[in-house]
PDB file of N, CA and C in Angstrom:
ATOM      1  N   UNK A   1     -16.354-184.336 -32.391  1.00  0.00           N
ATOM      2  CA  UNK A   1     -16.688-182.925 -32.482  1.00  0.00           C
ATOM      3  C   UNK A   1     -18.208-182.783 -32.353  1.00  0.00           C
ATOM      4  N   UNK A   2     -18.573-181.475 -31.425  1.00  0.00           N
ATOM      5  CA  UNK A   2     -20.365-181.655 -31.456  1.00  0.00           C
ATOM      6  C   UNK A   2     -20.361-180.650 -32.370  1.00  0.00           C
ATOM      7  N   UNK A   3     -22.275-180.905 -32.595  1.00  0.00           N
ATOM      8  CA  UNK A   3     -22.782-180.224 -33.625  1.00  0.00           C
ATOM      9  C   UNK A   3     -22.245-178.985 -33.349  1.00  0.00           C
ATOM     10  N   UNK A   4     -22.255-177.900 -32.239  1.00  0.00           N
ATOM     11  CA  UNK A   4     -21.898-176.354 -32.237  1.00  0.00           C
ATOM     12  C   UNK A   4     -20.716-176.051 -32.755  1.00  0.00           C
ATOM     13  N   UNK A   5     -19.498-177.070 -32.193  1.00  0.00           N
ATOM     14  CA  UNK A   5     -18.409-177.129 -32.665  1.00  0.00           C
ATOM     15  C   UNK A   5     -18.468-176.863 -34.086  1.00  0.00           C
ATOM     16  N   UNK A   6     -19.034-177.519 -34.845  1.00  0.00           N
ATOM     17  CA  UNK A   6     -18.881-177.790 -36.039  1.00  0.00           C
ATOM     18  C   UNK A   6     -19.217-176.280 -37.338  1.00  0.00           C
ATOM     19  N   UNK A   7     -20.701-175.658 -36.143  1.00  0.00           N
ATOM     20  CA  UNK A   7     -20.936-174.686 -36.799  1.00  0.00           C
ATOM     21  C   UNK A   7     -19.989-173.254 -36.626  1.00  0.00           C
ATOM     22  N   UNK A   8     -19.509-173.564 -35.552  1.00  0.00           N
ATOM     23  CA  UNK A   8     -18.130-172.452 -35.631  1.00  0.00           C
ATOM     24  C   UNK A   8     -17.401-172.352 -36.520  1.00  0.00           C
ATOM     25  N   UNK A   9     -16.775-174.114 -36.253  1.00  0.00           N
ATOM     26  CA  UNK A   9     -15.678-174.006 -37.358  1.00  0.00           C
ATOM     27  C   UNK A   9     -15.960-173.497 -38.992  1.00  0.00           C
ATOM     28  N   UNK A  10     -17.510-173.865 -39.100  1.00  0.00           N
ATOM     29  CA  UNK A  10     -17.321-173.307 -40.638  1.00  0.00           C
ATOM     30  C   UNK A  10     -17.901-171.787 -40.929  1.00  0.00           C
ATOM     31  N   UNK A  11     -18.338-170.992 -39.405  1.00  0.00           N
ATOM     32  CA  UNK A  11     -18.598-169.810 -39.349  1.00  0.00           C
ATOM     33  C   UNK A  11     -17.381-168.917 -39.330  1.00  0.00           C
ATOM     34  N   UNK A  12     -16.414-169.660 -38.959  1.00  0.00           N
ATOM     35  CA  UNK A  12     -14.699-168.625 -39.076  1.00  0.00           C
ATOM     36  C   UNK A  12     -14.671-169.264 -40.669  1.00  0.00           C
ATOM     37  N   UNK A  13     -14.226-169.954 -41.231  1.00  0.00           N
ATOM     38  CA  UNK A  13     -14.650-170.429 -42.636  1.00  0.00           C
ATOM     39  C   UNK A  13     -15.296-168.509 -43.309  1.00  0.00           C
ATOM     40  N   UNK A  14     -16.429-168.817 -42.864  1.00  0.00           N
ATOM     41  CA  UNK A  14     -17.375-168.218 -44.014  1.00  0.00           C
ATOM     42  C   UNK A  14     -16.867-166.251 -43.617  1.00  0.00           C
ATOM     43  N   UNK A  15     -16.311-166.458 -42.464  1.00  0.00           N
ATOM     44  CA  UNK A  15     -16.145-164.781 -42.215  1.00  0.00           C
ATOM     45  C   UNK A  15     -14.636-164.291 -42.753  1.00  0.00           C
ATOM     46  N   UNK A  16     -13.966-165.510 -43.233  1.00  0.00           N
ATOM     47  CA  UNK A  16     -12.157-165.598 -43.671  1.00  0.00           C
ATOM     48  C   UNK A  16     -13.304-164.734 -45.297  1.00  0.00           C
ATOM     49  N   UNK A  17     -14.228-164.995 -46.187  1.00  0.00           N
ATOM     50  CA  UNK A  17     -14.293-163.836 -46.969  1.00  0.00           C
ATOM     51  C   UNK A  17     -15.826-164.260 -47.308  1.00  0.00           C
ATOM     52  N   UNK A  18     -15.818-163.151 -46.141  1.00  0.00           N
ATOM     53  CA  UNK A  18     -17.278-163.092 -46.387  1.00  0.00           C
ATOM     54  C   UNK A  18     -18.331-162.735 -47.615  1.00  0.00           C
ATOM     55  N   UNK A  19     -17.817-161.648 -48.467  1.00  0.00           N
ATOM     56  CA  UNK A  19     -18.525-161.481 -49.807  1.00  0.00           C
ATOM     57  C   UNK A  19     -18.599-162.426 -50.492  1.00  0.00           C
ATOM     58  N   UNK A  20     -17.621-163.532 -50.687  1.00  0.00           N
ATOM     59  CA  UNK A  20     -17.743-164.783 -51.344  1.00  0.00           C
ATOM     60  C   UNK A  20     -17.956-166.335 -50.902  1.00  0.00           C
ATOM     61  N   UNK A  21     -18.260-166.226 -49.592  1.00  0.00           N
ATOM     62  CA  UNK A  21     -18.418-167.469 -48.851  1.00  0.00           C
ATOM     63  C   UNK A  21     -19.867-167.436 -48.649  1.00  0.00           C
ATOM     64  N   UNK A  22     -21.092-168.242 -48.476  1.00  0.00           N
ATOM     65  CA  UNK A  22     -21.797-168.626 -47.762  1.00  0.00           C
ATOM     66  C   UNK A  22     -21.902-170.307 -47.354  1.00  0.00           C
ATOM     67  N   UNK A  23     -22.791-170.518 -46.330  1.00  0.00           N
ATOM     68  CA  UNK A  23     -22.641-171.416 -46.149  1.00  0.00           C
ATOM     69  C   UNK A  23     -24.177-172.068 -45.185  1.00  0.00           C
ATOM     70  N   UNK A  24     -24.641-173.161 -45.194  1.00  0.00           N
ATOM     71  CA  UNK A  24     -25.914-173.571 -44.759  1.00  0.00           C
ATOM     72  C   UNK A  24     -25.875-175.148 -43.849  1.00  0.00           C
ATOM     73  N   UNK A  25     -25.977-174.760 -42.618  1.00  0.00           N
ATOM     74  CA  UNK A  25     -25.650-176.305 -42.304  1.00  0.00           C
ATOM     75  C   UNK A  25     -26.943-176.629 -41.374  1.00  0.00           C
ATOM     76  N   UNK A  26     -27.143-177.876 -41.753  1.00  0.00           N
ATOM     77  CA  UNK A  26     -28.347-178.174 -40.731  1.00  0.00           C
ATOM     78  C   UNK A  26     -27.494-179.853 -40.184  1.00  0.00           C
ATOM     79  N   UNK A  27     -27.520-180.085 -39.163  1.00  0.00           N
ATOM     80  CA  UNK A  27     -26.960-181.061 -38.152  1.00  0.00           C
ATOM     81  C   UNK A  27     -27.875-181.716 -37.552  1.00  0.00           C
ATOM     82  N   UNK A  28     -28.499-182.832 -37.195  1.00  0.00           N
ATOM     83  CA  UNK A  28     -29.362-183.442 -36.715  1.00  0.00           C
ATOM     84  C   UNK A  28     -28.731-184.641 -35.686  1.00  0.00           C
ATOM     85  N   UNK A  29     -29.492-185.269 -34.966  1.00  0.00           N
ATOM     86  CA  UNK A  29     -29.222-186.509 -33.931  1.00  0.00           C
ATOM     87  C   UNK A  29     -30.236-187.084 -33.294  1.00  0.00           C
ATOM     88  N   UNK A  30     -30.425-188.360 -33.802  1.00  0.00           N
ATOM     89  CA  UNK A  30     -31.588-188.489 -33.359  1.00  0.00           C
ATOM     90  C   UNK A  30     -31.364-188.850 -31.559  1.00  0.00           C
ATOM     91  N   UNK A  31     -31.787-188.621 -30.742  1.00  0.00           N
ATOM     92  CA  UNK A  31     -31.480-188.990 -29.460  1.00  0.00           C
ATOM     93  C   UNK A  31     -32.418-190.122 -29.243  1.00  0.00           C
ATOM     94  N   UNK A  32     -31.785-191.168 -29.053  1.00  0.00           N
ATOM     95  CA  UNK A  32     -32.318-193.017 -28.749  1.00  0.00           C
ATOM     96  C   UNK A  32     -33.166-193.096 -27.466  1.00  0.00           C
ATOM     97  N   UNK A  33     -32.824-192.445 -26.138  1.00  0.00           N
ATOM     98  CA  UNK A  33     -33.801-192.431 -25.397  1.00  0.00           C
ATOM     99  C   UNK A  33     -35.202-191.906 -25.711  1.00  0.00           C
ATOM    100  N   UNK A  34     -34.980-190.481 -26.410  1.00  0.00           N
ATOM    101  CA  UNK A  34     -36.432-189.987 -25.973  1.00  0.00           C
ATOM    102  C   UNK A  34     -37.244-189.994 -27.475  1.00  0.00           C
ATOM    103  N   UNK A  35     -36.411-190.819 -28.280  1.00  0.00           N
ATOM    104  CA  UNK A  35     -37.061-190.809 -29.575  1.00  0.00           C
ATOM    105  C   UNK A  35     -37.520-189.588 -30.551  1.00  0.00           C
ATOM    106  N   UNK A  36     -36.395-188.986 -30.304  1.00  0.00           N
ATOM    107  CA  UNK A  36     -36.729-187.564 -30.873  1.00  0.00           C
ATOM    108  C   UNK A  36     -35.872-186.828 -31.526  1.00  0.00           C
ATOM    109  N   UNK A  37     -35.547-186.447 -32.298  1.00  0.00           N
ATOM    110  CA  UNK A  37     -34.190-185.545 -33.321  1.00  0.00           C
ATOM    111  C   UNK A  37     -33.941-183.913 -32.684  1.00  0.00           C
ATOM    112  N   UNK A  38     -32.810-183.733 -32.360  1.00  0.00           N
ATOM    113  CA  UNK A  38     -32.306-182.858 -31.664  1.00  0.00           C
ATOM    114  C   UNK A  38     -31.476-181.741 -32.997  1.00  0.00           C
ATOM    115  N   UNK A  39     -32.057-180.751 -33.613  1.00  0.00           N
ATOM    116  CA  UNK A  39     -31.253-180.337 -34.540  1.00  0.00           C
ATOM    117  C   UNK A  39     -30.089-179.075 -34.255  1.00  0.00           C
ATOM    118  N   UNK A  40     -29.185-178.937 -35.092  1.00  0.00           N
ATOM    119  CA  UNK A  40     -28.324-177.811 -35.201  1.00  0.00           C
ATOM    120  C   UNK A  40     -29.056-176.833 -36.638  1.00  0.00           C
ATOM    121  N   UNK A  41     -28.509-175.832 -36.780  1.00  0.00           N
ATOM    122  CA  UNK A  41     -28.717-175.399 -37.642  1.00  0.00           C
ATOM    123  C   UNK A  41     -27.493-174.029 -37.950  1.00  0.00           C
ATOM    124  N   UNK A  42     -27.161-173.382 -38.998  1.00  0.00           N
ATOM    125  CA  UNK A  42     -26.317-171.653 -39.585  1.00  0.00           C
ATOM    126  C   UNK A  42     -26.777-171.884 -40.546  1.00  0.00           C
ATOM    127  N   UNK A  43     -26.611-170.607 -40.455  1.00  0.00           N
ATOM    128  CA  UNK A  43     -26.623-170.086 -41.866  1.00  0.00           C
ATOM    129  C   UNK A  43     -25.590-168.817 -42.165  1.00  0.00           C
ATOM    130  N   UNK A  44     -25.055-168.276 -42.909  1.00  0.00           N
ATOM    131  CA  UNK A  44     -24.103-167.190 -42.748  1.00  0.00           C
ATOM    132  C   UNK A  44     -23.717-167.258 -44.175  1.00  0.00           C
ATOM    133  N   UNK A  45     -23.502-165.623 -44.650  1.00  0.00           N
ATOM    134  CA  UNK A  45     -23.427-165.253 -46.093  1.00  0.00           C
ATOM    135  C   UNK A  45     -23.991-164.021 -46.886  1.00  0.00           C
ATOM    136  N   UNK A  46     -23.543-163.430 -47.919  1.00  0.00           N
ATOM    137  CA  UNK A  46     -24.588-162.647 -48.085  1.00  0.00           C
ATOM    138  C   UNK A  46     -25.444-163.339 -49.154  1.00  0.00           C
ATOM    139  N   UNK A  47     -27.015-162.585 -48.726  1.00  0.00           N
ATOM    140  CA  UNK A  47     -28.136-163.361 -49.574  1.00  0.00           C
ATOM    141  C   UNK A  47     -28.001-164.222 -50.920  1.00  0.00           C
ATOM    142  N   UNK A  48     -27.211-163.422 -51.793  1.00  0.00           N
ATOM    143  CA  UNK A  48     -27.240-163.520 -53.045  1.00  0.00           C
ATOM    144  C   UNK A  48     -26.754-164.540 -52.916  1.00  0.00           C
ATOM    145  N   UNK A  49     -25.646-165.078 -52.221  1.00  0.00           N
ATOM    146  CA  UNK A  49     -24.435-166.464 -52.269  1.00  0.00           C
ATOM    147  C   UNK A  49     -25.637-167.015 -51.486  1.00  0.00           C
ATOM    148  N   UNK A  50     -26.155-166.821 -50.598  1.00  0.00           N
ATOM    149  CA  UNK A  50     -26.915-168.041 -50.229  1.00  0.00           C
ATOM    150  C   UNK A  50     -27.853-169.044 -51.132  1.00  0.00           C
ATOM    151  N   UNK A  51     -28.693-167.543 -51.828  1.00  0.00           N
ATOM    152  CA  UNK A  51     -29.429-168.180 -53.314  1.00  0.00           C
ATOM    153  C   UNK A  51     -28.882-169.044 -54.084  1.00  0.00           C
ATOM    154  N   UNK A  52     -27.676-168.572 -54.602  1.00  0.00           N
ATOM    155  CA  UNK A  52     -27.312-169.234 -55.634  1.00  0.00           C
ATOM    156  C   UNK A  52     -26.647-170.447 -55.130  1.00  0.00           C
ATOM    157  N   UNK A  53     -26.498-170.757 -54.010  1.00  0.00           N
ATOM    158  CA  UNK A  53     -25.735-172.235 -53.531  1.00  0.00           C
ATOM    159  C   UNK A  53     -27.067-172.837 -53.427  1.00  0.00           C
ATOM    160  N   UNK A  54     -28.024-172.601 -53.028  1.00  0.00           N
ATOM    161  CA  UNK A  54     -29.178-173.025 -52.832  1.00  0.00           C
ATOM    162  C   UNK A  54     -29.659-173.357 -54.281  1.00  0.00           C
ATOM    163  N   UNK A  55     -30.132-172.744 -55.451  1.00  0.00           N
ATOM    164  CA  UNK A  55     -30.076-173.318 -56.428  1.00  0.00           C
ATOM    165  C   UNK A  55     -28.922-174.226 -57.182  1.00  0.00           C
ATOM    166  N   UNK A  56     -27.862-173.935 -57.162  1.00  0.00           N
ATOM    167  CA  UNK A  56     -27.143-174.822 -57.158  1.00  0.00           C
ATOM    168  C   UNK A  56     -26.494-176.007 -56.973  1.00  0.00           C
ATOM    169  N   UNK A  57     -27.401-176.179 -55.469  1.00  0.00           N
ATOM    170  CA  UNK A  57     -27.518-177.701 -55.019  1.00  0.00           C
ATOM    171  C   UNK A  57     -28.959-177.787 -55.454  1.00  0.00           C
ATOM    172  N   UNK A  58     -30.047-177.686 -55.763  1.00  0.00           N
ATOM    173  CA  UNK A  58     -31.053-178.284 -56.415  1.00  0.00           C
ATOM    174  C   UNK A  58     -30.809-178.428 -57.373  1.00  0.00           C
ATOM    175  N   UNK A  59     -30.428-177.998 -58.309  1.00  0.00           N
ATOM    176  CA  UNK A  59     -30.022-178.270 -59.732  1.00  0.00           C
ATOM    177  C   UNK A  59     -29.208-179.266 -60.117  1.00  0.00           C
ATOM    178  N   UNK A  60     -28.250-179.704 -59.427  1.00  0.00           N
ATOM    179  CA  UNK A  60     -27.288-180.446 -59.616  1.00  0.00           C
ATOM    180  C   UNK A  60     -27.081-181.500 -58.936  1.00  0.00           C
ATOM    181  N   UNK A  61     -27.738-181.548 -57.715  1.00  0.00           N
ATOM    182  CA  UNK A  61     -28.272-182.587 -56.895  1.00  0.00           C
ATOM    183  C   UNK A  61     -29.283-183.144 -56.355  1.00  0.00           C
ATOM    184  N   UNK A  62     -30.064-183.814 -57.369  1.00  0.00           N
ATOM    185  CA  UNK A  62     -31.289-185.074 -56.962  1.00  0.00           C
ATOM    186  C   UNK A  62     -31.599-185.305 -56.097  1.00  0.00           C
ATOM    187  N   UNK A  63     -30.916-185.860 -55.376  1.00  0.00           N
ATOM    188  CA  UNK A  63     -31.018-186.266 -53.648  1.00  0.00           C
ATOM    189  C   UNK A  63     -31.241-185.014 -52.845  1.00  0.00           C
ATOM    190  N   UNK A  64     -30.689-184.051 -52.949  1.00  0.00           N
ATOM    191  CA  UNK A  64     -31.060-182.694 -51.902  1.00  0.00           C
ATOM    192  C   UNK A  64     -32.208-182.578 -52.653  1.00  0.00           C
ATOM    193  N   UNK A  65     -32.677-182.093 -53.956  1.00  0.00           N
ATOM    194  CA  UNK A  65     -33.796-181.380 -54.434  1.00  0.00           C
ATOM    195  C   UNK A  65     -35.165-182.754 -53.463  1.00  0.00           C
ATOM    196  N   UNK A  66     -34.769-184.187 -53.784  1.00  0.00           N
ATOM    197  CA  UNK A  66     -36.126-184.976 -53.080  1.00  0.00           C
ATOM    198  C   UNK A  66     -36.107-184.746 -51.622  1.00  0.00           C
ATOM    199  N   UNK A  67     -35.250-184.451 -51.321  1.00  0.00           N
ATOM    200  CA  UNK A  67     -34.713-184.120 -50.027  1.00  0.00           C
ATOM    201  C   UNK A  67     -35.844-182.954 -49.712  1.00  0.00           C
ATOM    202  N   UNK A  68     -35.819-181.996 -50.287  1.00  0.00           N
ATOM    203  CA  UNK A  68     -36.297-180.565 -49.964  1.00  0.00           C
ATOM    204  C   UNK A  68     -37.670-180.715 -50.221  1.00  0.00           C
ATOM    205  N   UNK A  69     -38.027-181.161 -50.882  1.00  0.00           N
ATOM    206  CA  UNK A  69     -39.494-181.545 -51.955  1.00  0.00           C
ATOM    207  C   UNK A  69     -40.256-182.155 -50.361  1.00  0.00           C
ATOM    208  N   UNK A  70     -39.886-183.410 -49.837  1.00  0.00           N
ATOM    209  CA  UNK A  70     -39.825-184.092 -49.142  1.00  0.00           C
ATOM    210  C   UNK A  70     -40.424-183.254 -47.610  1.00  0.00           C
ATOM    211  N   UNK A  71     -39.305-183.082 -47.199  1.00  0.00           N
ATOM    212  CA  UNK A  71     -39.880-181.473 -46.234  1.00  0.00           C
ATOM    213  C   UNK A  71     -40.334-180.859 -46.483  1.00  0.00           C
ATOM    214  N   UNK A  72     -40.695-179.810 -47.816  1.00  0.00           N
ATOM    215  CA  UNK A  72     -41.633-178.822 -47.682  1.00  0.00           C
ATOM    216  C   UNK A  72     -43.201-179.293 -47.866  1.00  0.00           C
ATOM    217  N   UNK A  73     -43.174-180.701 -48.521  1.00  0.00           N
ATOM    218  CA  UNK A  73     -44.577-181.480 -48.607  1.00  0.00           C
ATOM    219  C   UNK A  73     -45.032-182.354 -47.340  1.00  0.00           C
ATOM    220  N   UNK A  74     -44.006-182.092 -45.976  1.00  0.00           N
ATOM    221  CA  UNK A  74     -44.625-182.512 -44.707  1.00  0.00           C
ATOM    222  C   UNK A  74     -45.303-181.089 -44.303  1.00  0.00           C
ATOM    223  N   UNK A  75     -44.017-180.358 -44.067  1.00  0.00           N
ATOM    224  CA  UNK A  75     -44.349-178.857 -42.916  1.00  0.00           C
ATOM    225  C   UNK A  75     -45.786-178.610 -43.685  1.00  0.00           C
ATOM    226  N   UNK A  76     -46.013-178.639 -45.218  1.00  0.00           N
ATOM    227  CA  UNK A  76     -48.052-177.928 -45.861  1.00  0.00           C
ATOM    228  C   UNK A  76     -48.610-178.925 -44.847  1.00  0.00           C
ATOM    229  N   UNK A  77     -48.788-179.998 -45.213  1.00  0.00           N
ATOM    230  CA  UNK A  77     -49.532-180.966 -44.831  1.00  0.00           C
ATOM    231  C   UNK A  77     -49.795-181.060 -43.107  1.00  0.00           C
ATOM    232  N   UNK A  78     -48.703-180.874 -42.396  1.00  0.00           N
ATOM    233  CA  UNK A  78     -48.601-180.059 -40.896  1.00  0.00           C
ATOM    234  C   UNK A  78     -49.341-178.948 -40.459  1.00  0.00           C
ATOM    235  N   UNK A  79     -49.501-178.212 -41.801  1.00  0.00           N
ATOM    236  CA  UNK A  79     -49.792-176.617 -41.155  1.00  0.00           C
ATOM    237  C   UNK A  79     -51.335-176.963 -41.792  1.00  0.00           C
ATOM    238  N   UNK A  80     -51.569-177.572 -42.788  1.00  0.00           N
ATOM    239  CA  UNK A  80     -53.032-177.950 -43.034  1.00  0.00           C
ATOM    240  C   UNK A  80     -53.616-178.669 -42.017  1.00  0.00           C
ATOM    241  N   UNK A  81     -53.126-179.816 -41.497  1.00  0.00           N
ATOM    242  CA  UNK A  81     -53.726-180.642 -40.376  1.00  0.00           C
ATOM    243  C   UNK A  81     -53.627-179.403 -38.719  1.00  0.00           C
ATOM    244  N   UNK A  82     -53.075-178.472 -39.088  1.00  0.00           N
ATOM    245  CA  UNK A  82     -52.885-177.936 -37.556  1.00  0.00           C
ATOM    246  C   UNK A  82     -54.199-176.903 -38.078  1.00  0.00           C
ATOM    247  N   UNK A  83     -54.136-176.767 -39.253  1.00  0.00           N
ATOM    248  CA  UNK A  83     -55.327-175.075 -39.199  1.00  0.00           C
ATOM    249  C   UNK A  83     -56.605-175.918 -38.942  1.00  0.00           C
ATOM    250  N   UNK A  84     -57.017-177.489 -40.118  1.00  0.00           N
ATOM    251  CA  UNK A  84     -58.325-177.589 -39.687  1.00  0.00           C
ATOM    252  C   UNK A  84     -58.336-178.221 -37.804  1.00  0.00           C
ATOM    253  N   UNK A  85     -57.182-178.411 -37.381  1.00  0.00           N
ATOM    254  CA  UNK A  85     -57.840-179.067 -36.268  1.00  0.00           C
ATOM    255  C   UNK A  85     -57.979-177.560 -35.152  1.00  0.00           C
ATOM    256  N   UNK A  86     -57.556-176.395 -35.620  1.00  0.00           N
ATOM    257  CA  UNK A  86     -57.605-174.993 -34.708  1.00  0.00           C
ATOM    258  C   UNK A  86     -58.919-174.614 -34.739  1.00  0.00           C
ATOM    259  N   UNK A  87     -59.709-175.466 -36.018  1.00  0.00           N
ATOM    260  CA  UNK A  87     -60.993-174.693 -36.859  1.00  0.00           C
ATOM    261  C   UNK A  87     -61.995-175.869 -36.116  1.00  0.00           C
ATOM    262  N   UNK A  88     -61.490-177.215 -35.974  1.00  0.00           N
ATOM    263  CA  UNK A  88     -62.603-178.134 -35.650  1.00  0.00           C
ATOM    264  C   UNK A  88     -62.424-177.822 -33.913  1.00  0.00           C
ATOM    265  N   UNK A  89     -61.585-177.346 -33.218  1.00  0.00           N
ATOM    266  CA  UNK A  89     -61.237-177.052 -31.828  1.00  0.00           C
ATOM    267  C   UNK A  89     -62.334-175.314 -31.423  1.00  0.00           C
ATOM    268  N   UNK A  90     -62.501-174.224 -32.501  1.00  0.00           N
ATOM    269  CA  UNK A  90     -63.291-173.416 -32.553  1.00  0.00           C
ATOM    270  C   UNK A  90     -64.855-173.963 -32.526  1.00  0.00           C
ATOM    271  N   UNK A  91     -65.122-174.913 -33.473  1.00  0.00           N
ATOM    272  CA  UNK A  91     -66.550-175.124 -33.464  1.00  0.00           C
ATOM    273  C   UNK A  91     -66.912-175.800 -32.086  1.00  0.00           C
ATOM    274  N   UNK A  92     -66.150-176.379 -31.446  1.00  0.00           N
ATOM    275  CA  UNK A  92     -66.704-176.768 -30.464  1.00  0.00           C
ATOM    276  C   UNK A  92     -66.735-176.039 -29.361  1.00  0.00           C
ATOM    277  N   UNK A  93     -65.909-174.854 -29.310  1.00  0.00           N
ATOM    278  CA  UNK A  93     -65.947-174.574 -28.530  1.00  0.00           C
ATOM    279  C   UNK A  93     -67.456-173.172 -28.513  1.00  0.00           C
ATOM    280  N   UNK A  94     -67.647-173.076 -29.485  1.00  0.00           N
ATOM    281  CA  UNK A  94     -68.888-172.626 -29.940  1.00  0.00           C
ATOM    282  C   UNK A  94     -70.538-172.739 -29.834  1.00  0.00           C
ATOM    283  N   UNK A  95     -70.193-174.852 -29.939  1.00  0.00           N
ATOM    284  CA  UNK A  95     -71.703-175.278 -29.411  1.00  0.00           C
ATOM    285  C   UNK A  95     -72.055-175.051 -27.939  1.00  0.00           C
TER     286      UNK A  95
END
C-alpha cells in the first residue's frame, strides 16, 4: 500500500464521525538513490480532537514527546542558522 493510499484510507476513517474522530499521520521514505526522505503527511478533525490527541500522545508517550522535542530543536536551530546567514549574505552585499 503507498503512502496516499494509506492517507485515504484513514481519511474515510475520520469522516465515518467526524465530531469524534481526528487523526494525524505523517509517512516518510527515505529514497536510497537520491539520499533524501520523501514525506506524506493529513491531518483531519475538528481542532479540539486534534489538541487533545496531540496532548495525549505527549503525555503518555516518551518516545513521541523526544520525538517532537527532537524536531522542534532542529527546525529553531535551522531557522537561526538561515536568519544569521540572510544577515551575513546582507552585509556583504553592502560593502
Amino acid at each position: 500500500m503507498e503512502r496516499q493510499e494509506i492517507l485515504q484510507e484513514l481519511a474515510k476513517w475520520q469522516e465515518q464521525d467526524k465530531d469524534n474522530r481526528a487523526i494525524l499521520v505523517i509517512a516518510s521514505e527515505r529514497v536510497e538513490k537520491e539520499g533524501r526522505y520523501v514525506s506524506s503527511q493529513g491531518l483531519a478533525g475538528m481542532p479540539t480532537n486534534i489538541i487533545q490527541m496531540l496532548k495525549n500522545a505527549m503525555k503518555n508517550d516518551k518516545g513521541f514527546m523526544a520525538f517532537m522535542k527532537g524536531a522542534v530543536s532542529e527546525l529553531a536551530l535551522e531557522a537561526v542558522l538561515s536568519k544569521l546567514s540572510d544577515n551575513s549574505n546582507e552585509k556583504s552585499e553592502e560593502e
